[in-house]
Structure formats: C-alpha cells, structure tokens
C-alpha atoms as a PDB file:
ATOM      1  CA  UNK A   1       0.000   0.000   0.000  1.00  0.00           C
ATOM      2  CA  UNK A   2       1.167   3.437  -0.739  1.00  0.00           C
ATOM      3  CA  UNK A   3       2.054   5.825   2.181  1.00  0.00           C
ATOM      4  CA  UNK A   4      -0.867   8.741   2.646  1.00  0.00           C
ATOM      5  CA  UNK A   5       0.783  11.764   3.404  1.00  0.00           C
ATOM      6  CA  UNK A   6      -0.473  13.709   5.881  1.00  0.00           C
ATOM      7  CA  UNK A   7      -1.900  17.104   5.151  1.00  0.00           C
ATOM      8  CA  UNK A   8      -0.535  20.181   6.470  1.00  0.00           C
ATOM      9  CA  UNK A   9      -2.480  22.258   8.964  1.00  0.00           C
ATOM     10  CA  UNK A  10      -2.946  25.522   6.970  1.00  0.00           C
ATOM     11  CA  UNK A  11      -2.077  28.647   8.397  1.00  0.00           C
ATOM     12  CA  UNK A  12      -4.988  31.372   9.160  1.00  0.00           C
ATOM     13  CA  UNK A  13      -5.060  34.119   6.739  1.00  0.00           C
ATOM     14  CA  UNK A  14      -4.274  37.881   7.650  1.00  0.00           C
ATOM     15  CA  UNK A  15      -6.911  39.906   6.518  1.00  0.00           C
ATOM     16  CA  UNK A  16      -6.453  42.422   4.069  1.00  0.00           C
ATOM     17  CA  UNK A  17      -7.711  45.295   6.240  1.00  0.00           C
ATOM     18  CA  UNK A  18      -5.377  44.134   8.395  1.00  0.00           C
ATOM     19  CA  UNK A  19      -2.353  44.028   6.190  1.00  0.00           C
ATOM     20  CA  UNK A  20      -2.856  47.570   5.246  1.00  0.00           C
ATOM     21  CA  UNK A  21      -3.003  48.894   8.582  1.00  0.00           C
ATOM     22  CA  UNK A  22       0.262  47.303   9.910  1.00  0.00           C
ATOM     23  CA  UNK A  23       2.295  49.013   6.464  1.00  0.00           C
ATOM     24  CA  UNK A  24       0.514  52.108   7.111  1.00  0.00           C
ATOM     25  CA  UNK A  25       1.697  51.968  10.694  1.00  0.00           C
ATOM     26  CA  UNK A  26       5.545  50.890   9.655  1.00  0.00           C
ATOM     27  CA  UNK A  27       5.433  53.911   7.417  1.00  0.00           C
ATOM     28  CA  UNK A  28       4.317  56.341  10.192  1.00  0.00           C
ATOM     29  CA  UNK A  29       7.328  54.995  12.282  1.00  0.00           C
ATOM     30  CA  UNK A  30      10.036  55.506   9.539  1.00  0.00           C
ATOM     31  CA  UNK A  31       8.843  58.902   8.523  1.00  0.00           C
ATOM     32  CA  UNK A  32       9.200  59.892  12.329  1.00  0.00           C
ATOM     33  CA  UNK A  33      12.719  58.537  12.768  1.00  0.00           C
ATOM     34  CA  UNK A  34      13.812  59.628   9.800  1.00  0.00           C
ATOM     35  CA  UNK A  35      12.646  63.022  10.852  1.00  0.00           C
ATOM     36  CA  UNK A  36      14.433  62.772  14.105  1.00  0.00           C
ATOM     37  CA  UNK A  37      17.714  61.628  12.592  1.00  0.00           C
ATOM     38  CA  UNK A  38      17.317  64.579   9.965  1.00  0.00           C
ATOM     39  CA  UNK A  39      17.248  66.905  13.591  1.00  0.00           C
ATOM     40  CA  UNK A  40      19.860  65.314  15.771  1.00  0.00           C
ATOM     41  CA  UNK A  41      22.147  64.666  12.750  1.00  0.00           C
ATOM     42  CA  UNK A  42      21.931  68.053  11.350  1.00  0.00           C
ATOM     43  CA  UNK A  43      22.672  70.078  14.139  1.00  0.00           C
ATOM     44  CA  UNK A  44      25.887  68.223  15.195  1.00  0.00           C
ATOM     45  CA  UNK A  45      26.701  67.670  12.147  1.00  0.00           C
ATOM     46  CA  UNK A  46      26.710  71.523  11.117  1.00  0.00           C
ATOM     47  CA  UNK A  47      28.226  71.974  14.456  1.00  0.00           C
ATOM     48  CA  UNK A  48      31.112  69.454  14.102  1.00  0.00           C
ATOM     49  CA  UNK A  49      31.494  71.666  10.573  1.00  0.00           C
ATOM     50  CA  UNK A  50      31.501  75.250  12.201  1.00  0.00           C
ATOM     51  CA  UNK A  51      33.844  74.387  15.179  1.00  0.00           C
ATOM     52  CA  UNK A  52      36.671  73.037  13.149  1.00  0.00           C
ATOM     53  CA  UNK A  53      37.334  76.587  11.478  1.00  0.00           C
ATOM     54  CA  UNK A  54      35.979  78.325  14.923  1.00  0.00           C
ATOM     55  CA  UNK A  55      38.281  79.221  18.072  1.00  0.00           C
ATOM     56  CA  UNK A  56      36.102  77.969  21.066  1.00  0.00           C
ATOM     57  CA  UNK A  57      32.901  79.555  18.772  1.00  0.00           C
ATOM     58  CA  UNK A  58      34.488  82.982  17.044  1.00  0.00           C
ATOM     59  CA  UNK A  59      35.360  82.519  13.693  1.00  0.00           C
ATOM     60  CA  UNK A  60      38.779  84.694  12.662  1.00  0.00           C
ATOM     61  CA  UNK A  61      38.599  84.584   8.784  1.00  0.00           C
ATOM     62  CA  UNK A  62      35.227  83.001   7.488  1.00  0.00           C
ATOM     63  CA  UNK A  63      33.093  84.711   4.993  1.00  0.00           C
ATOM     64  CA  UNK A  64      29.235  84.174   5.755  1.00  0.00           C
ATOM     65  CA  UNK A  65      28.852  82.483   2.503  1.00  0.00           C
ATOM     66  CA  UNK A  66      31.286  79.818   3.894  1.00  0.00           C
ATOM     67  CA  UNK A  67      29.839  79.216   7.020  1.00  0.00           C
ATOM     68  CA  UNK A  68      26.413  79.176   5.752  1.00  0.00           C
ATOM     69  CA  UNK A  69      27.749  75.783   3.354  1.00  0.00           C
ATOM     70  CA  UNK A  70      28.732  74.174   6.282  1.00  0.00           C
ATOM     71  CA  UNK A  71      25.080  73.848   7.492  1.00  0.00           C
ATOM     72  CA  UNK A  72      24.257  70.507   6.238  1.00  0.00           C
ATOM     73  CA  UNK A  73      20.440  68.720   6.075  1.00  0.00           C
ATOM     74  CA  UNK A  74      18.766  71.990   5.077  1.00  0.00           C
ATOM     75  CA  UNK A  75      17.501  73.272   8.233  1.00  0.00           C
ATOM     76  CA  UNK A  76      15.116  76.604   8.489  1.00  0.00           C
ATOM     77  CA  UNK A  77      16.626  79.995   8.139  1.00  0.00           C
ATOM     78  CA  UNK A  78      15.710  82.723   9.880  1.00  0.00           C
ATOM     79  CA  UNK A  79      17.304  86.009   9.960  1.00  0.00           C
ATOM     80  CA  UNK A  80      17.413  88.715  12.506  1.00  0.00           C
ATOM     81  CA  UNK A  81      18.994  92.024  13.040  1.00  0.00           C
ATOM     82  CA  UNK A  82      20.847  92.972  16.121  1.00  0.00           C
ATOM     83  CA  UNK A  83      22.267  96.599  15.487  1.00  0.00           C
ATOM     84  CA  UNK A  84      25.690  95.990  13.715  1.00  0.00           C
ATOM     85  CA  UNK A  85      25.433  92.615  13.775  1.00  0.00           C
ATOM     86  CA  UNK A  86      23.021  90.217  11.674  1.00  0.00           C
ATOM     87  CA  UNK A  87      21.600  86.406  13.390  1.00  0.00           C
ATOM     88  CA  UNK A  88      21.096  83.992  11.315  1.00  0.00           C
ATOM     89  CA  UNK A  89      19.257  81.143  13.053  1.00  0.00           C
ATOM     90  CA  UNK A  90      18.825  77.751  11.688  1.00  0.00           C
ATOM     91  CA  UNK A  91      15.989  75.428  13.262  1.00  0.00           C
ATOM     92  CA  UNK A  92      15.974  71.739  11.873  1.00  0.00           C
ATOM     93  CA  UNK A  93      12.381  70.337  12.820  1.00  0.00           C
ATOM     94  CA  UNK A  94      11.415  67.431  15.237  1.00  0.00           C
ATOM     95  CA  UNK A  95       8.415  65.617  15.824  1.00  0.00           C
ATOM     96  CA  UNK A  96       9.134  64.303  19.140  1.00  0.00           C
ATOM     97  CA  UNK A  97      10.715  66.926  20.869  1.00  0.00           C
ATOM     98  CA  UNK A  98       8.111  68.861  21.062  1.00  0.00           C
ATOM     99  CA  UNK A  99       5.726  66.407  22.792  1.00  0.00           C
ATOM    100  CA  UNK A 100       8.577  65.631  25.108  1.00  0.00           C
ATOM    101  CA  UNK A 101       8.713  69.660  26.041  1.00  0.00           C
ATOM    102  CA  UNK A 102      12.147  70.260  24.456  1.00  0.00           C
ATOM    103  CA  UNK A 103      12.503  72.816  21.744  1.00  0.00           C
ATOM    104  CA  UNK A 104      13.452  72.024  17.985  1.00  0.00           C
ATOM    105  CA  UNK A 105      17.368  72.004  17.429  1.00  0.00           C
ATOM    106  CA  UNK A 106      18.601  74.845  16.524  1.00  0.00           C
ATOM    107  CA  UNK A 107      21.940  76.489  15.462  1.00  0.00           C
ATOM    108  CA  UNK A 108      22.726  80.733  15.342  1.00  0.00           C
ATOM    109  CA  UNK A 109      25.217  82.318  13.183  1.00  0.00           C
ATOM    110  CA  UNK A 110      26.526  85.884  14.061  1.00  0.00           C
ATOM    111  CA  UNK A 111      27.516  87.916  11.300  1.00  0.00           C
ATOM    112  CA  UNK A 112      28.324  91.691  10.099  1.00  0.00           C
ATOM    113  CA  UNK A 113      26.377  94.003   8.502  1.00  0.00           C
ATOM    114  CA  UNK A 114      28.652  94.232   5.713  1.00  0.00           C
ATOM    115  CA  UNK A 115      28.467  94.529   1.627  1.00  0.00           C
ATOM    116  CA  UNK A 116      30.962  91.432   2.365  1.00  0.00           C
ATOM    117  CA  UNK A 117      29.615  89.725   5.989  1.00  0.00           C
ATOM    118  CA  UNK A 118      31.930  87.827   7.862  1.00  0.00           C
ATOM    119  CA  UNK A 119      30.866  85.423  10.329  1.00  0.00           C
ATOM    120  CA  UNK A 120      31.921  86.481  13.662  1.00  0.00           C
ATOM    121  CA  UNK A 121      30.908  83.605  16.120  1.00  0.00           C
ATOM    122  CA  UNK A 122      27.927  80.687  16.550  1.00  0.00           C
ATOM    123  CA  UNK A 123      26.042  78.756  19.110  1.00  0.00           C
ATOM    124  CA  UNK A 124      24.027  76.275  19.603  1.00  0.00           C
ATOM    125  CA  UNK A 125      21.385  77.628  21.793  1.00  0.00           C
ATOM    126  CA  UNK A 126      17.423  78.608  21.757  1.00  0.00           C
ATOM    127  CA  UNK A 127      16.565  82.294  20.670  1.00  0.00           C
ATOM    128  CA  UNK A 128      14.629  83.079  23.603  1.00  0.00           C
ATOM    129  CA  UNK A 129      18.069  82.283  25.574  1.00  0.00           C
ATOM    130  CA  UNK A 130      20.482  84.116  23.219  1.00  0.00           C
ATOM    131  CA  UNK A 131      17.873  87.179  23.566  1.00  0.00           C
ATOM    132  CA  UNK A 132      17.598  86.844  27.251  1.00  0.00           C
ATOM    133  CA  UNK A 133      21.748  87.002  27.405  1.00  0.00           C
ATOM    134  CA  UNK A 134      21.837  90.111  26.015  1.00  0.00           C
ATOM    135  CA  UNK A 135      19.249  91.869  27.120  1.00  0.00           C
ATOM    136  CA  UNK A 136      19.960  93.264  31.164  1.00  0.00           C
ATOM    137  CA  UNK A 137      16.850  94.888  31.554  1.00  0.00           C
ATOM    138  CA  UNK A 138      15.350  91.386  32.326  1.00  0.00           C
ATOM    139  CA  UNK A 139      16.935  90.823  35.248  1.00  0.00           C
ATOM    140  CA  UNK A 140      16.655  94.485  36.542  1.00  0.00           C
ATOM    141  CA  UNK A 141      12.902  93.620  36.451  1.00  0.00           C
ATOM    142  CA  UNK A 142      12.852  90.756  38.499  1.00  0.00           C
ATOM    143  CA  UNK A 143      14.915  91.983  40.778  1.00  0.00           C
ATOM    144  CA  UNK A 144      12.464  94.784  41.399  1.00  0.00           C
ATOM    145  CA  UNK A 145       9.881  92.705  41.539  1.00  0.00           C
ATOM    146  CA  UNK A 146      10.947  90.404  44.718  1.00  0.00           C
ATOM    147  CA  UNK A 147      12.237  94.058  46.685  1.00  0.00           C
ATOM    148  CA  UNK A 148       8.746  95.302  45.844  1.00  0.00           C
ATOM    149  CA  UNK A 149       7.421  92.037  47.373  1.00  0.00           C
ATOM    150  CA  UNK A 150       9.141  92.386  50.460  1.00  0.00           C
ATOM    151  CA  UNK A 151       8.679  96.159  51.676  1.00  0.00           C
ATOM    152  CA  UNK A 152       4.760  95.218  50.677  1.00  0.00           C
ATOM    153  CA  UNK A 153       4.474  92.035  52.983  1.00  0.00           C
ATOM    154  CA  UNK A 154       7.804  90.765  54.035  1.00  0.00           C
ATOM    155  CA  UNK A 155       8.183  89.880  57.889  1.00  0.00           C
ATOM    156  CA  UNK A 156       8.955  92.210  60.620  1.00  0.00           C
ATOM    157  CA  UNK A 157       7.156  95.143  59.711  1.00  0.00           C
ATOM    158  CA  UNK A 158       7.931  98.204  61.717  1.00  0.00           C
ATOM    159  CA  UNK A 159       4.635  98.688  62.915  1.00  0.00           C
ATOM    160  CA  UNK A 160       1.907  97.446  64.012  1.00  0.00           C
ATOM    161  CA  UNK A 161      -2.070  98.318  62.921  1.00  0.00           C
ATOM    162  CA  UNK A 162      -2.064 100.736  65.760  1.00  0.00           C
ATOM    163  CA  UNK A 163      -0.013 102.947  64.976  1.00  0.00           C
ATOM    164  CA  UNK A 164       2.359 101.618  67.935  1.00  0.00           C
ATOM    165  CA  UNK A 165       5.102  99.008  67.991  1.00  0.00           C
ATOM    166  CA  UNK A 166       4.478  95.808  66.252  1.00  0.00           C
ATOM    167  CA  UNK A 167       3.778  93.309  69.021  1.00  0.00           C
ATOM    168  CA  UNK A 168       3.254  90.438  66.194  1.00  0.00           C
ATOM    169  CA  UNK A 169      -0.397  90.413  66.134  1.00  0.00           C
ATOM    170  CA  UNK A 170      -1.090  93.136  64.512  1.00  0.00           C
ATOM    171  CA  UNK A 171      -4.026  94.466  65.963  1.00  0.00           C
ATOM    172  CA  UNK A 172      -5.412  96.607  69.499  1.00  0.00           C
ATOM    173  CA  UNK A 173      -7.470  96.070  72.068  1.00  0.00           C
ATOM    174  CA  UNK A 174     -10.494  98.090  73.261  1.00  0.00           C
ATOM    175  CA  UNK A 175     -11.639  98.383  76.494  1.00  0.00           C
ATOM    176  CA  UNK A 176     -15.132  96.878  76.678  1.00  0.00           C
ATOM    177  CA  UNK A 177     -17.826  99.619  77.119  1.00  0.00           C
ATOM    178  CA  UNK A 178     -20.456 100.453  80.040  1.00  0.00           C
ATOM    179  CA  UNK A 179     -23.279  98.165  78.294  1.00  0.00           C
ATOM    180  CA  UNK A 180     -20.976  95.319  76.705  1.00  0.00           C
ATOM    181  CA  UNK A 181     -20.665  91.838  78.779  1.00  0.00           C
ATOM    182  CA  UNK A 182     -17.352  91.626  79.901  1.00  0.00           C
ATOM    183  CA  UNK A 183     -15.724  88.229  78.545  1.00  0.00           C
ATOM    184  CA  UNK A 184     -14.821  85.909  81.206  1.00  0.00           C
ATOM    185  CA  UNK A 185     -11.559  85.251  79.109  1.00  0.00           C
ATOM    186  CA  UNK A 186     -10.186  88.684  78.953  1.00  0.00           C
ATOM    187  CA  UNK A 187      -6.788  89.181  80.666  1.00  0.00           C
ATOM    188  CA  UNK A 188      -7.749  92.923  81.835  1.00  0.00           C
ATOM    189  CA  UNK A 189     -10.595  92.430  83.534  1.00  0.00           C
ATOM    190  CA  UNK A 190      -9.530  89.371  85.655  1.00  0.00           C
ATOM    191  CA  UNK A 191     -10.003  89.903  89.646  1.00  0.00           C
ATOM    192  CA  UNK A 192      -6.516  90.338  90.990  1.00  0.00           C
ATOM    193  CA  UNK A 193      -6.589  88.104  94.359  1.00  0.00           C
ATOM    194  CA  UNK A 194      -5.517  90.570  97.507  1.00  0.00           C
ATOM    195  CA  UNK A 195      -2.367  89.190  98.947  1.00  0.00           C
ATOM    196  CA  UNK A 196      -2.466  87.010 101.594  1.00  0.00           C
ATOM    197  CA  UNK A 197      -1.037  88.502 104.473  1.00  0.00           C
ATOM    198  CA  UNK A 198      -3.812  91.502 104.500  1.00  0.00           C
ATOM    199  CA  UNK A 199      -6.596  88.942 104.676  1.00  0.00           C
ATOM    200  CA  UNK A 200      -7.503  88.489 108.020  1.00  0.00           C
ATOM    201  CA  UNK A 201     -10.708  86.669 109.433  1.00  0.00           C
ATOM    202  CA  UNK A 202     -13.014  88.261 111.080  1.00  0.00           C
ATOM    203  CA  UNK A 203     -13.563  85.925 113.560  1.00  0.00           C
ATOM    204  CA  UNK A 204      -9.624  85.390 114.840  1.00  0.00           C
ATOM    205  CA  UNK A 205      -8.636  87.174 117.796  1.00  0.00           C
ATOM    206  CA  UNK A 206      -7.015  90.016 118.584  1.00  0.00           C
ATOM    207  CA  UNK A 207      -3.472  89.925 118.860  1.00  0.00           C
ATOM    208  CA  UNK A 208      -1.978  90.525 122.027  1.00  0.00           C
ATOM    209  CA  UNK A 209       0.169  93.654 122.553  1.00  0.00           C
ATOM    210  CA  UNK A 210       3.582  93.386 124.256  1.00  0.00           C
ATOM    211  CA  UNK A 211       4.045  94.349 127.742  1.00  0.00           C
ATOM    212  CA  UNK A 212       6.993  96.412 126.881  1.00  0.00           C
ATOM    213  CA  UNK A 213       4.671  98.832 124.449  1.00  0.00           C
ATOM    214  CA  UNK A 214       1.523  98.971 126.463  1.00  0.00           C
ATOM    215  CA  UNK A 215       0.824 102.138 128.155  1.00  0.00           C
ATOM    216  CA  UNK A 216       0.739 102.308 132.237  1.00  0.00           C
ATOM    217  CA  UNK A 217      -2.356 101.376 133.608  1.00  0.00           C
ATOM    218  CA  UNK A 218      -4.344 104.501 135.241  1.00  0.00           C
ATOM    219  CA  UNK A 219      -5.497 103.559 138.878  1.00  0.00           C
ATOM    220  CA  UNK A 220      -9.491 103.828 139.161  1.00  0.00           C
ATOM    221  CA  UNK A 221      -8.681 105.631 142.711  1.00  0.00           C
ATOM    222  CA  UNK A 222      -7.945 108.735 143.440  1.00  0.00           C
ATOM    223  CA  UNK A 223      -5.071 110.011 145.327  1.00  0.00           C
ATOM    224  CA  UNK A 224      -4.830 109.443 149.276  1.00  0.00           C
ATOM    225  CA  UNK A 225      -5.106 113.236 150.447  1.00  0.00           C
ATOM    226  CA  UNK A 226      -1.881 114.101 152.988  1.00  0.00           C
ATOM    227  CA  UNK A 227      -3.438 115.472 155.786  1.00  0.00           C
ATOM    228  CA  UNK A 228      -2.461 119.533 156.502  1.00  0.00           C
ATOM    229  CA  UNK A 229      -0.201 120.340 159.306  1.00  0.00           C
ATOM    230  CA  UNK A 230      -1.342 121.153 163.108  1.00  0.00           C
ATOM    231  CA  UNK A 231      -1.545 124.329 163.908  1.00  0.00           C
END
C-alpha cells in the first residue's frame, strides 16, 4: 500500500484590512525617525562643521557664505537684526521633541552688517536664551519685583495696625464699654486676688500687745489726800 501523506495544517489568513493597517503603521514609524535623525544629525553635524574653522565659537577669517555651506540637512533659516550685527538662526524640525517639552534644534550664526559679511561667532542655543543674554533689563525687572514684594508684605514690619510698635499680632485692644458683657476670658478684667497677708478673718482674735509697748495702767482711785499740818 502506498504511504498517505499527511496534510498540512494551513495557516490562518491575515486579513487584508489588516495588512494595510500594519504598512501604514511601519510607514508612520520611519517617517518619524527619519525626521528625528534629519534633527539630531543636522545640528551636530553643522556643528562638528563650524567648530573646526571656529576658536572655542568665534570665527577669525570666514566669509558668511562659507559658514552658511557648512550647514548641512537643510535646516530653516531665519534672519534677525541685532544693530551691527546680523543672526542667522537655523531650526531643523522634530516631531518628538516637542511632545517631550524640548525645543526644535537649533543652530545661530553671528555675522556683520557688511556689503561682504563675515561670520563672527555661533552657538548652539534657543533664541529666547540668546535674547535673554543680552538683554539686562530682564533681570533688573525681576529683581524689582521680589524688593517690591518684600517692603509690601515681608516679615517684621515696623509697625503694628495701631499705629504703635508691632507686638506680632497686629491688631489693638479696646476696652469693653459700660453696656458690653465683659468676657470671662479677657486678661484685663480678671479679679486680681488681695495678697495674703492683708486677709484676716473676722472671727480670729485680737493679737496681744507686748508688755513692753503697752501704756501704764491709770489707777481707778484717786489720790490718798496728805493730811495739813497742826496748827
């Protein structure tokens, strides 16, 4: 007899729906990393570019046109004017950061404003910080702001509500008038006990006087008349 082979199990079958979902989602994913490589890569790549013809970040002998070829990955530009000098910030955009709250990378160029700019420096740094640096008036502000605080409500004010000495409450005391109830917990109205050694019952007896201080006793008798001479 001839051997029966035994049939395979088949396999379930992915739906099509299915199918299409999954690539849409692996396509998602790459466009996502491939942004975030474009970001990370781009900055230190243009960075790595800038500092080898920089000295710690100021550039000596570099045109603008030169520096601006060493950005690499096509980042946005963005240009802003500083008085003499010219900013030319370059933002390379990131899908992630953002969510994670960190700012887009980003890369600033300093140059003159020359027929001819040169590139004078760059950093790697957000504009709200660069602007902050440079601006003093910033911190003059908030410095104002926390002496303002403290003369308004700091601790250990010179005086009190009163008018008078601050005694840390803040506040005076009234007497209580002719028609008010006097509290039974107020400390100035409180019956001050008399002391002790002016209390004396009225019952105890009289203390004895010393024989030294009493006066001489006056005899209830008169006199014995001397009788008057004979004649």
């Amino acid at each position: 007899m001839a051997d029966v082979k035994p049939k395979s199990a088949k396999s379930p079958k992915v739906s099509p729906a299915r199918t299409v979902a999954s690539l849409i989602l692996l396509l998602v994913v790459g466009v996502v990393c491939a942004i975030e490589l474009r970001a990370g890569f781009g900055q230190m790549m243009s960075g790595k570019s800038l500092a080898a013809k920089s000295n710690d970040g100021e550039f000596t002998d570099l045109s603008l046109e030169d520096a601006r070829g060493m950005i690499s990955l096509a980042p946005k530009e963005t240009i802003e004017n500083h008085g003499p000098d010219t900013y030319y910030h370059y933002e390379w955009y990131s899908f992630l950061r953002p969510l994670m709250g960190q700012t887009n990378p980003k890369l600033t160029i300093v140059a003159t404003n020359e027929e001819k700019p040169m590139a004078m420096a760059f950093f790697a740094s957000d504009e709200t910080d660069s602007i902050a640096k440079s601006d003093p008036s910033i911190d003059g502000t908030a410095d104002s702001g926390v002496e303002a605080s403290g003369m308004m409500g700091g601790p250990g004010m010179g005086m009190g509500m009163s008018g008078g000495p601050d005694t840390g409450g803040g506040k005076s005391e009234r007497p209580p008038m002719e028609d008010e109830p006097v509290s039974s917990d107020s400390p100035s109205l409180a019956e001050t006990p008399a002391p002790a050694e002016n209390n004396v019952p009225a019952d105890a007896p009289a203390s004895e006087t010393p024989a030294g201080d009493a006066p001489a006793p006056s005899s209830a008798a008169p006199a014995a008349e001397e009788p008057a001479p004979a004649k």
